[in-house]
N, C-alpha and C. Protein backbone atom coordinates (compact mmCIF):
# COMPACT_ATOMS: atom_id res chain seq x y z
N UNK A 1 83.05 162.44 105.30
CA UNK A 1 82.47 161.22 105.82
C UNK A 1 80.96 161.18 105.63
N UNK A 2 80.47 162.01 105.62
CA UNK A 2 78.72 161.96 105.67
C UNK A 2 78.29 162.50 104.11
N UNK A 3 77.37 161.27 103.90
CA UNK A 3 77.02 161.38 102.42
C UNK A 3 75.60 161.04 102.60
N UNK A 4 74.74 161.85 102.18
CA UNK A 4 73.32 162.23 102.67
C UNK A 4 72.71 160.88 102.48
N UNK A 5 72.75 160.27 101.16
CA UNK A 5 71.96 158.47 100.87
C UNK A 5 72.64 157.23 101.69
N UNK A 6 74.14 157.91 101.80
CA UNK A 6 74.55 156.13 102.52
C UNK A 6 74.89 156.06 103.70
N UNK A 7 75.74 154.88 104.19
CA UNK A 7 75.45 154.40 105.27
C UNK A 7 75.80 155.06 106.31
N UNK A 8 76.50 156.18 106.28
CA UNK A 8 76.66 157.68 107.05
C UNK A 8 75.97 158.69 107.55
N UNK A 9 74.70 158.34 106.57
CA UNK A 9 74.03 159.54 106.34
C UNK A 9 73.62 159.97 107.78
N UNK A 10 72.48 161.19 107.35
CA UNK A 10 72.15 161.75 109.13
C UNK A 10 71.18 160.93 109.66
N UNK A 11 70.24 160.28 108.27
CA UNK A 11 69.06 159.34 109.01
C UNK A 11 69.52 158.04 109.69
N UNK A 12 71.04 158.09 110.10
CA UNK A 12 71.27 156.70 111.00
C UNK A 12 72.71 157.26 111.99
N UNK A 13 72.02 158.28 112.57
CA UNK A 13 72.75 158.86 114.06
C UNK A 13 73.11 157.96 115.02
N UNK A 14 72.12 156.87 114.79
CA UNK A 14 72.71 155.86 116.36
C UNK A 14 74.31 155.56 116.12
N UNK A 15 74.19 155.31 114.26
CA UNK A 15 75.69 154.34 113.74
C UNK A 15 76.49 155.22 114.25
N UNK A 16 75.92 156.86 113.81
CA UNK A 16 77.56 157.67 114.23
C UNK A 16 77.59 157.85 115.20
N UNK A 17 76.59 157.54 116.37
CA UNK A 17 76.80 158.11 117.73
C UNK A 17 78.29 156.55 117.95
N UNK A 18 77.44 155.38 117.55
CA UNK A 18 78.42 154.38 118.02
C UNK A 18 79.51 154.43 117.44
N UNK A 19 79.68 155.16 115.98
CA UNK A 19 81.23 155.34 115.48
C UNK A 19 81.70 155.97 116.31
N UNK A 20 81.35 157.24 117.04
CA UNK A 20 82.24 158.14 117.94
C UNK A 20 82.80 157.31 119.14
N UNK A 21 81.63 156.54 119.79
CA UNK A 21 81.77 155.81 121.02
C UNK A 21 82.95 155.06 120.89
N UNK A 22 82.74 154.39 119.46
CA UNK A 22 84.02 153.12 119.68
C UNK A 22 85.04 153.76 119.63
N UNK A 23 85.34 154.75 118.65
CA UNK A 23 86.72 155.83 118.30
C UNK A 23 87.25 156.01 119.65
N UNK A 24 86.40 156.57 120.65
CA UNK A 24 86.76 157.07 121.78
C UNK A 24 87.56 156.01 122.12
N UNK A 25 86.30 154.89 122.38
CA UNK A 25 86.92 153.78 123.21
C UNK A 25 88.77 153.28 122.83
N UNK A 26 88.19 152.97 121.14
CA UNK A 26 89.75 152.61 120.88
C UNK A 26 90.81 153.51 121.22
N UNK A 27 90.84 155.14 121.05
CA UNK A 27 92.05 155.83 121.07
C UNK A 27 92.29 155.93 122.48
N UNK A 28 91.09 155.25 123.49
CA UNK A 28 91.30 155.81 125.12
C UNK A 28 92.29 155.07 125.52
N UNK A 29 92.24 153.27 125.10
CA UNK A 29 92.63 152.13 125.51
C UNK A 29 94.02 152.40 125.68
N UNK A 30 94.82 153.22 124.82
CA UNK A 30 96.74 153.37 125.08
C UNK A 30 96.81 154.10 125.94
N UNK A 31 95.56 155.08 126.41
CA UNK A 31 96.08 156.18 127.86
C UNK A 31 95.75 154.89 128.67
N UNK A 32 94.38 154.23 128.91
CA UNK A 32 94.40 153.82 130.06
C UNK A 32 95.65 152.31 129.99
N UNK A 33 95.84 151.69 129.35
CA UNK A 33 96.95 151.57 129.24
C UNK A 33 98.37 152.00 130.11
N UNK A 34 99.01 153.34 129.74
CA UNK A 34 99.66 153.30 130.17
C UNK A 34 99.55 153.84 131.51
N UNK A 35 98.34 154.37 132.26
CA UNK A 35 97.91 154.40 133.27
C UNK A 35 97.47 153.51 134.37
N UNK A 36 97.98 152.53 133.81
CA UNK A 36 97.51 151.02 134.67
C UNK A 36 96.03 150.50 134.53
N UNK A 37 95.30 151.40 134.06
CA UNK A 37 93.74 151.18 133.95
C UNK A 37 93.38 149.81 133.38
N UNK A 38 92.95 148.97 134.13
CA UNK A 38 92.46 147.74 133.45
C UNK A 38 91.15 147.66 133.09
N UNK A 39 90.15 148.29 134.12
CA UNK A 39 88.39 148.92 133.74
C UNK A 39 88.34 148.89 132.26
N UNK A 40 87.21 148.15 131.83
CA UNK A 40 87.12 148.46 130.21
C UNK A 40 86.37 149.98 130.41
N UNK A 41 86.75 150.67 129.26
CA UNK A 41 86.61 152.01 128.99
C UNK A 41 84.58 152.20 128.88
N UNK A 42 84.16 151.44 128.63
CA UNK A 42 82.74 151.52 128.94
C UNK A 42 81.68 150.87 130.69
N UNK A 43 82.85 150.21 130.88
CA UNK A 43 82.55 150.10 132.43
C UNK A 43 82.81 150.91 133.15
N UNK A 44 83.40 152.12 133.39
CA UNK A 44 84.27 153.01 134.00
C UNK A 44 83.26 153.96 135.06
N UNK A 45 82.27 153.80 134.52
CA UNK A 45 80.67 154.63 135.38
C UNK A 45 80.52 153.68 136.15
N UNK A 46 80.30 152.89 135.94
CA UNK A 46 79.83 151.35 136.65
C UNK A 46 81.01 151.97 137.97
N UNK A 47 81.74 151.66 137.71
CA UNK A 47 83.01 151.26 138.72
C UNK A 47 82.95 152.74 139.73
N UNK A 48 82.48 153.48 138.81
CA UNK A 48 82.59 155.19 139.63
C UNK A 48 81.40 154.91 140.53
N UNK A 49 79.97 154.45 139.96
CA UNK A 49 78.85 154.37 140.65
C UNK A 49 79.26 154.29 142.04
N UNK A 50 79.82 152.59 141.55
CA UNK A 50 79.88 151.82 143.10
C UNK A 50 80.87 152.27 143.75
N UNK A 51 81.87 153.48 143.33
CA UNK A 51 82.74 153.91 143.94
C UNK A 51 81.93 155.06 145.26
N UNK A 52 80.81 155.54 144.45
CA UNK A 52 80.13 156.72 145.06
C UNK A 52 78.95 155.87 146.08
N UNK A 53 78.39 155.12 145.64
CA UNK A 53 77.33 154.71 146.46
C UNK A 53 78.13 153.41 147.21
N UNK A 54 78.82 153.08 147.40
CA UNK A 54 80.01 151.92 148.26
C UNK A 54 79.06 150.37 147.67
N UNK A 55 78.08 150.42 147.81
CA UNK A 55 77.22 149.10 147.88
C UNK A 55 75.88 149.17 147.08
N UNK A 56 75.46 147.97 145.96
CA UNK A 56 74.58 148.39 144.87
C UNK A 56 74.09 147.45 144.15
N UNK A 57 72.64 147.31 144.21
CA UNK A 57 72.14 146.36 143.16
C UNK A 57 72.04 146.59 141.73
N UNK A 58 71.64 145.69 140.83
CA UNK A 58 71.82 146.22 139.43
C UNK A 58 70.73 147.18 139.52
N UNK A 59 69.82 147.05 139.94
CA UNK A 59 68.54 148.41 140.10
C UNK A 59 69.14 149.55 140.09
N UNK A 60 69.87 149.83 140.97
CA UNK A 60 70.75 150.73 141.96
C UNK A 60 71.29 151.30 140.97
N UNK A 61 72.46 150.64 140.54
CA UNK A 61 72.95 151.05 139.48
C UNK A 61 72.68 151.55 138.28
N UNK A 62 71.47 150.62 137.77
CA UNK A 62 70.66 151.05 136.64
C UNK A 62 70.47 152.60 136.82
N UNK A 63 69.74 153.03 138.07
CA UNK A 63 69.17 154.13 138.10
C UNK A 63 70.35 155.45 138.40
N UNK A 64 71.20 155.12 138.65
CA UNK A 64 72.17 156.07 139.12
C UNK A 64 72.88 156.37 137.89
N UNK A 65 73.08 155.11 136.43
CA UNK A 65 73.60 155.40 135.63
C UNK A 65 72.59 155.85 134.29
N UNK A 66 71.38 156.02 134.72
CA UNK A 66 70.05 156.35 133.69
C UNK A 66 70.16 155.29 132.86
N UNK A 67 70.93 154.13 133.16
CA UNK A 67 70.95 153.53 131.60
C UNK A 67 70.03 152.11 132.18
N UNK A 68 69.59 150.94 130.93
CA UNK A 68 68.56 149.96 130.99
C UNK A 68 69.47 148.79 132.13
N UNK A 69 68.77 148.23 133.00
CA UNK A 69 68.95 147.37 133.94
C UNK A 69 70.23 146.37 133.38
N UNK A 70 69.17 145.93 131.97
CA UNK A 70 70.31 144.70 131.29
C UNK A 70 71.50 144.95 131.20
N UNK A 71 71.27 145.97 130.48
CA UNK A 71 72.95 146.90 129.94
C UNK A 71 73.79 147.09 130.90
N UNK A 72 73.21 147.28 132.35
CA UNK A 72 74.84 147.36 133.35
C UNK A 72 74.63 146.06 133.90
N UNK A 73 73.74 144.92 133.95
CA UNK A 73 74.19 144.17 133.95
C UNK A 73 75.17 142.82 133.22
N UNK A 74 75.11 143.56 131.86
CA UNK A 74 76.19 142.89 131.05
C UNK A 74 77.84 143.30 131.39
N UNK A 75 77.69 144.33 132.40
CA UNK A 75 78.80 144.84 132.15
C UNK A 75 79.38 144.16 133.69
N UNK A 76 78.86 143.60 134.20
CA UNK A 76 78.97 142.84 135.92
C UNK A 76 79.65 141.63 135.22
N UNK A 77 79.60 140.80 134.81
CA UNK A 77 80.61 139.64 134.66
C UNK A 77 82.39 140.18 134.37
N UNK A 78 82.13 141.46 132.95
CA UNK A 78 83.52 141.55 133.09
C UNK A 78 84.49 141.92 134.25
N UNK A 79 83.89 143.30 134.86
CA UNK A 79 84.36 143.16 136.45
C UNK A 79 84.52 142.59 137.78
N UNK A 80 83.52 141.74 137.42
CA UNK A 80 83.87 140.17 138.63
C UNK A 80 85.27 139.53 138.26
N UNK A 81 84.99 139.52 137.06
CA UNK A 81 86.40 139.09 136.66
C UNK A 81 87.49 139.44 137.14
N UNK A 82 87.51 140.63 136.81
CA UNK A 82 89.08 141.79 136.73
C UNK A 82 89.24 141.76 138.62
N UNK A 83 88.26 141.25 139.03
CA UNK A 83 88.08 141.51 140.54
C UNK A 83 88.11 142.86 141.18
N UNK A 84 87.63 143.50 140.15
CA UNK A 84 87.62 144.82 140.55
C UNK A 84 85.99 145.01 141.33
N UNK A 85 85.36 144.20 141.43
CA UNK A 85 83.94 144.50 142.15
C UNK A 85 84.01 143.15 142.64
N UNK A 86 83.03 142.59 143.77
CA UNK A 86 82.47 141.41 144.20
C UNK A 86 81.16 141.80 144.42
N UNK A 87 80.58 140.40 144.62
CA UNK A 87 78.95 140.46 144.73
C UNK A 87 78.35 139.81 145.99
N UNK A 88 77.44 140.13 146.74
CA UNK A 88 77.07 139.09 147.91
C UNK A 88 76.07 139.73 147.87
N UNK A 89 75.13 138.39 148.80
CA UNK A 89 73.61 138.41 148.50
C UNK A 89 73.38 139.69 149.51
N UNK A 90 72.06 139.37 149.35
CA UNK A 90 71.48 141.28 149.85
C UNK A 90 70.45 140.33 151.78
N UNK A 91 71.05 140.65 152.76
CA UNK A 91 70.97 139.98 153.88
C UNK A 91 69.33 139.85 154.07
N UNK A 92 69.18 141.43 153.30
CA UNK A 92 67.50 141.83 153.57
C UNK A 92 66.33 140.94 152.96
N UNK A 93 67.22 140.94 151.32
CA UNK A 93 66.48 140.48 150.40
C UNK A 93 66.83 139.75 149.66
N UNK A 94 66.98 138.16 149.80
CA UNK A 94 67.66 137.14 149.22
C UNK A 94 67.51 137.41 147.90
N UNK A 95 66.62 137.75 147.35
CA UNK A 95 66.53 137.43 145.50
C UNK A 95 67.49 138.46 145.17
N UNK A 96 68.20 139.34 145.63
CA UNK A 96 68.93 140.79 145.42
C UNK A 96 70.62 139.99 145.54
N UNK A 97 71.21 140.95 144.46
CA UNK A 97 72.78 140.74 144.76
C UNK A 97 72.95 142.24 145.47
N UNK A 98 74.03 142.15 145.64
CA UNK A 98 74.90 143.18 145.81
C UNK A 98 76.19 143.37 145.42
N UNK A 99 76.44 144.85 144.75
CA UNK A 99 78.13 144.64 144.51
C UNK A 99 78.47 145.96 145.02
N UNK A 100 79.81 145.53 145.39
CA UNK A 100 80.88 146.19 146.05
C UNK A 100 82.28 146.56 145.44
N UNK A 101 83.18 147.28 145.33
CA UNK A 101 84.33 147.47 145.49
C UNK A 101 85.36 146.35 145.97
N UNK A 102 85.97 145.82 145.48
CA UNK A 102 87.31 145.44 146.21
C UNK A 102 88.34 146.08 146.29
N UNK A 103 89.34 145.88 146.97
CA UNK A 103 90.26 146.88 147.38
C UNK A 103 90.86 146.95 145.61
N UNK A 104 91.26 146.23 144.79
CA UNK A 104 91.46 146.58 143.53
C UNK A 104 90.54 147.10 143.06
N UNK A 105 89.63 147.51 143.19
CA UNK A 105 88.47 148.42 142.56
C UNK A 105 88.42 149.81 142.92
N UNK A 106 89.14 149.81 144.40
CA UNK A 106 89.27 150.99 144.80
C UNK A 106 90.39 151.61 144.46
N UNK A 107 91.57 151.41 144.04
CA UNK A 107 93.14 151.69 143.42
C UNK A 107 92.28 151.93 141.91
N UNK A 108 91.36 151.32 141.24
CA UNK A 108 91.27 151.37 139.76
C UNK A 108 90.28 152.94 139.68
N UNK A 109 88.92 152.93 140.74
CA UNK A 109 88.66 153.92 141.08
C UNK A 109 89.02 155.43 140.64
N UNK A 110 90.33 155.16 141.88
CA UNK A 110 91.27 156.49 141.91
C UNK A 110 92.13 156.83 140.87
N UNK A 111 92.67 155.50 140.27
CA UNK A 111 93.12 156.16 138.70
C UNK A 111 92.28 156.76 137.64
N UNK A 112 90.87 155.91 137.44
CA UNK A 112 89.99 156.93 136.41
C UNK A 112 89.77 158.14 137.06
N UNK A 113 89.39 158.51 138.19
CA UNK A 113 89.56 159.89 138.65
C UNK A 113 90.32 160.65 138.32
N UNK A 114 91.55 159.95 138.72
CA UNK A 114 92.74 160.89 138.29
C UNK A 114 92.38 161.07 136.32
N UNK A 115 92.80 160.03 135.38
CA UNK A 115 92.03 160.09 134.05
C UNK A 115 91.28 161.35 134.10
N UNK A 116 90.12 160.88 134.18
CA UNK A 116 88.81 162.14 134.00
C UNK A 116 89.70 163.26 134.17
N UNK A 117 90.16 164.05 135.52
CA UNK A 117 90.74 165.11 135.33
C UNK A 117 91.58 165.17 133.88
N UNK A 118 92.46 164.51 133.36
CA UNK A 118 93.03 165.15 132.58
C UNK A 118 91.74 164.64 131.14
N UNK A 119 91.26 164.08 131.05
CA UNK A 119 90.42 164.17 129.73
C UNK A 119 88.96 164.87 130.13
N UNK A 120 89.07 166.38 130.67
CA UNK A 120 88.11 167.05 130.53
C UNK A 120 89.20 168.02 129.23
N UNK A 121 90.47 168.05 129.62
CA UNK A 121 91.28 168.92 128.84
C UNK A 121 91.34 168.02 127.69
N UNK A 122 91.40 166.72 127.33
CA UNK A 122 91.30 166.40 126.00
C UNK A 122 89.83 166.44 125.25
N UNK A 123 88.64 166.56 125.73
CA UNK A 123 87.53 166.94 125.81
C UNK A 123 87.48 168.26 124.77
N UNK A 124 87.74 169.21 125.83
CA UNK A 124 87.87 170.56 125.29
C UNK A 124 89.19 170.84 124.15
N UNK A 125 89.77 170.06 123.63
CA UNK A 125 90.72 170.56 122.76
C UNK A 125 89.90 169.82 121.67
N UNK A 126 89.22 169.11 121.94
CA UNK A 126 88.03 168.40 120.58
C UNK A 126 86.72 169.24 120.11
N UNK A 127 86.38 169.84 121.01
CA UNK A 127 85.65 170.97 121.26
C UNK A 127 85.93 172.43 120.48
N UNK A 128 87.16 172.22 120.72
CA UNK A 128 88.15 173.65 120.29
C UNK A 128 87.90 173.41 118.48
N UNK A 129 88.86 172.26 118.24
CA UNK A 129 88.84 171.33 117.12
C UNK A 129 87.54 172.11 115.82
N UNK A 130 86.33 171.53 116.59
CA UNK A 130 85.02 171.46 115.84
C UNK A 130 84.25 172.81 115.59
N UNK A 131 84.96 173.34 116.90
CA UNK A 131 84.22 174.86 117.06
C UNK A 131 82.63 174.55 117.73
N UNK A 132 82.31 173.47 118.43
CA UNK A 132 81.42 173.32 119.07
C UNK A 132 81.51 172.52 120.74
N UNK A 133 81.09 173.06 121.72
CA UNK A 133 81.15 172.39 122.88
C UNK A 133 80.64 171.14 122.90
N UNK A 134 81.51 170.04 122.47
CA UNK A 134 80.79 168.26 122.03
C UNK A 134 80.01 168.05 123.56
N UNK A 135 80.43 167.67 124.47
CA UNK A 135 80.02 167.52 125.87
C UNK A 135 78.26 168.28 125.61
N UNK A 136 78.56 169.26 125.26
CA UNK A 136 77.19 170.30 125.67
C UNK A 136 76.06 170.09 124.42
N UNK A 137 76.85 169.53 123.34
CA UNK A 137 75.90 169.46 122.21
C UNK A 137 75.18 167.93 122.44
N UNK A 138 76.36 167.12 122.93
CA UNK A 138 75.62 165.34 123.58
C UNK A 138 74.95 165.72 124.56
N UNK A 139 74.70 166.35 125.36
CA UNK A 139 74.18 167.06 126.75
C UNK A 139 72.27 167.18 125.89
N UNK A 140 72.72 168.23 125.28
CA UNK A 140 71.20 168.73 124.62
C UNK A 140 70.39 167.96 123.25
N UNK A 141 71.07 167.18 122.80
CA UNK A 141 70.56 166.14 122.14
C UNK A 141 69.57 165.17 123.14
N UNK A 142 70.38 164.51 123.94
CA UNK A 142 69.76 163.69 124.75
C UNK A 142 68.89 164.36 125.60
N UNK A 143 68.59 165.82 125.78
CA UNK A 143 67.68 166.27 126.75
C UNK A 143 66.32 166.48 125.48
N UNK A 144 66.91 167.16 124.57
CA UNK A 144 66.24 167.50 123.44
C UNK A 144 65.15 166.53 122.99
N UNK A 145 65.78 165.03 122.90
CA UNK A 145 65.23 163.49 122.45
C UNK A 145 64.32 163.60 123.72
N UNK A 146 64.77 163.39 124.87
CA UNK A 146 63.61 163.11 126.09
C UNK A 146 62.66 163.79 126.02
N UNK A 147 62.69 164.84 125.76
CA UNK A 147 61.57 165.82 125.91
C UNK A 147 60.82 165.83 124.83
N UNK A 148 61.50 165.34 123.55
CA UNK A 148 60.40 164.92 122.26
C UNK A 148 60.90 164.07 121.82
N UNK A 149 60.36 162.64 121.84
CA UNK A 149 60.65 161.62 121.63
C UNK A 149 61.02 161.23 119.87
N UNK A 150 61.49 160.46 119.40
CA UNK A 150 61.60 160.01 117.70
C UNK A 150 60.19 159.87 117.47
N UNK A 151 59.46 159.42 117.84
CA UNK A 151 58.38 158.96 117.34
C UNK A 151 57.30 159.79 117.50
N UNK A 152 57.69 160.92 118.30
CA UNK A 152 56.70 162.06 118.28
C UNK A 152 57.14 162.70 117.22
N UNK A 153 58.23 163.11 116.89
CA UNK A 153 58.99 163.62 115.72
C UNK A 153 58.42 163.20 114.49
N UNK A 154 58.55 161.78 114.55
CA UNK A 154 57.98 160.76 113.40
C UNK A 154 56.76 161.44 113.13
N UNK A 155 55.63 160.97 114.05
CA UNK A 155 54.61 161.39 113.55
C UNK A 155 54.00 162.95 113.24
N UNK A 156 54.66 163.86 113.81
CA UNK A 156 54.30 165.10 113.30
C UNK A 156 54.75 165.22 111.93
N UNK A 157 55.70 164.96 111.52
CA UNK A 157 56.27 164.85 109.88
C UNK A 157 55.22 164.19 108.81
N UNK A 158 54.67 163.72 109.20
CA UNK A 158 53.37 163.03 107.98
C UNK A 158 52.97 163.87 108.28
């Protein structure tokens, strides 16, 4: 698959990080599937967040999931939907939502829980696979990047 000039190559990691992501996503969709899981497979933190903190603004969330404000808030319409979360204003601070759990959020909850347990073991048989701990190598990439940014990278290379 990786051919040093094209569109594979190593100088465009985001593509393969997102080839892996979607792979995941697609091959996850028949477990959660037959697990009742309706959570889209990239909301599934979201849903754990608010599982852990009961009650949560997109701030809240943002920060609990390290990821950009927007980004989990794109992911709030699909679960209003599924009615797996609701939202009500924040009593303190009108300009603030809040979201919550609904009792279907809490049944969906406990099934990715249950999930996760068994895909730490599909995890590690991918791991096994490659001959590298994937979890631990995405682990130190992303600590690796924080701590020296692309563009510090960038510029030491000239």
């Amino acid at each position: 698959m990786y051919s040093k000039d094209g569109i594979n190559g190593k100088a465009l990691l985001g593509k393969r990080a997102e080839d892996l992501s979607n792979l995941i996503e697609e091959q996850s969709q028949p477990i959660f599937d037959s697990l009742g899981i309706i959570v889209p497979i990239k909301s599934c933190s979201t849903l754990l967040s608010l599982f852990e903190l009961q009650q949560a603004s997109v701030t809240d969330l943002a920060r609990q999931l390290d990821q950009s404000h927007q980004l989990v808030k794109q992911k709030l319409p699909k679960l209003l939907k599924l009615e797996v979360i609701q939202q009500s204003p924040d009593k303190e601070d009108k300009r603030r939502t809040l979201y919550s759990l609904t009792p279907e959020g809490l049944v969906q909850s406990k099934k990715i829980k249950e999930y996760l347990m068994l895909s730490e073991k599909l995890v590690d048989s991918i791991s096994k696979d490659i001959g590298v701990d994937i979890f631990d190598a995405i682990d130190n990439a992303i600590k690796a990047m924080k701590e020296r940014s692309l563009l510090d990278r960038f510029n030491n290379s000239l």
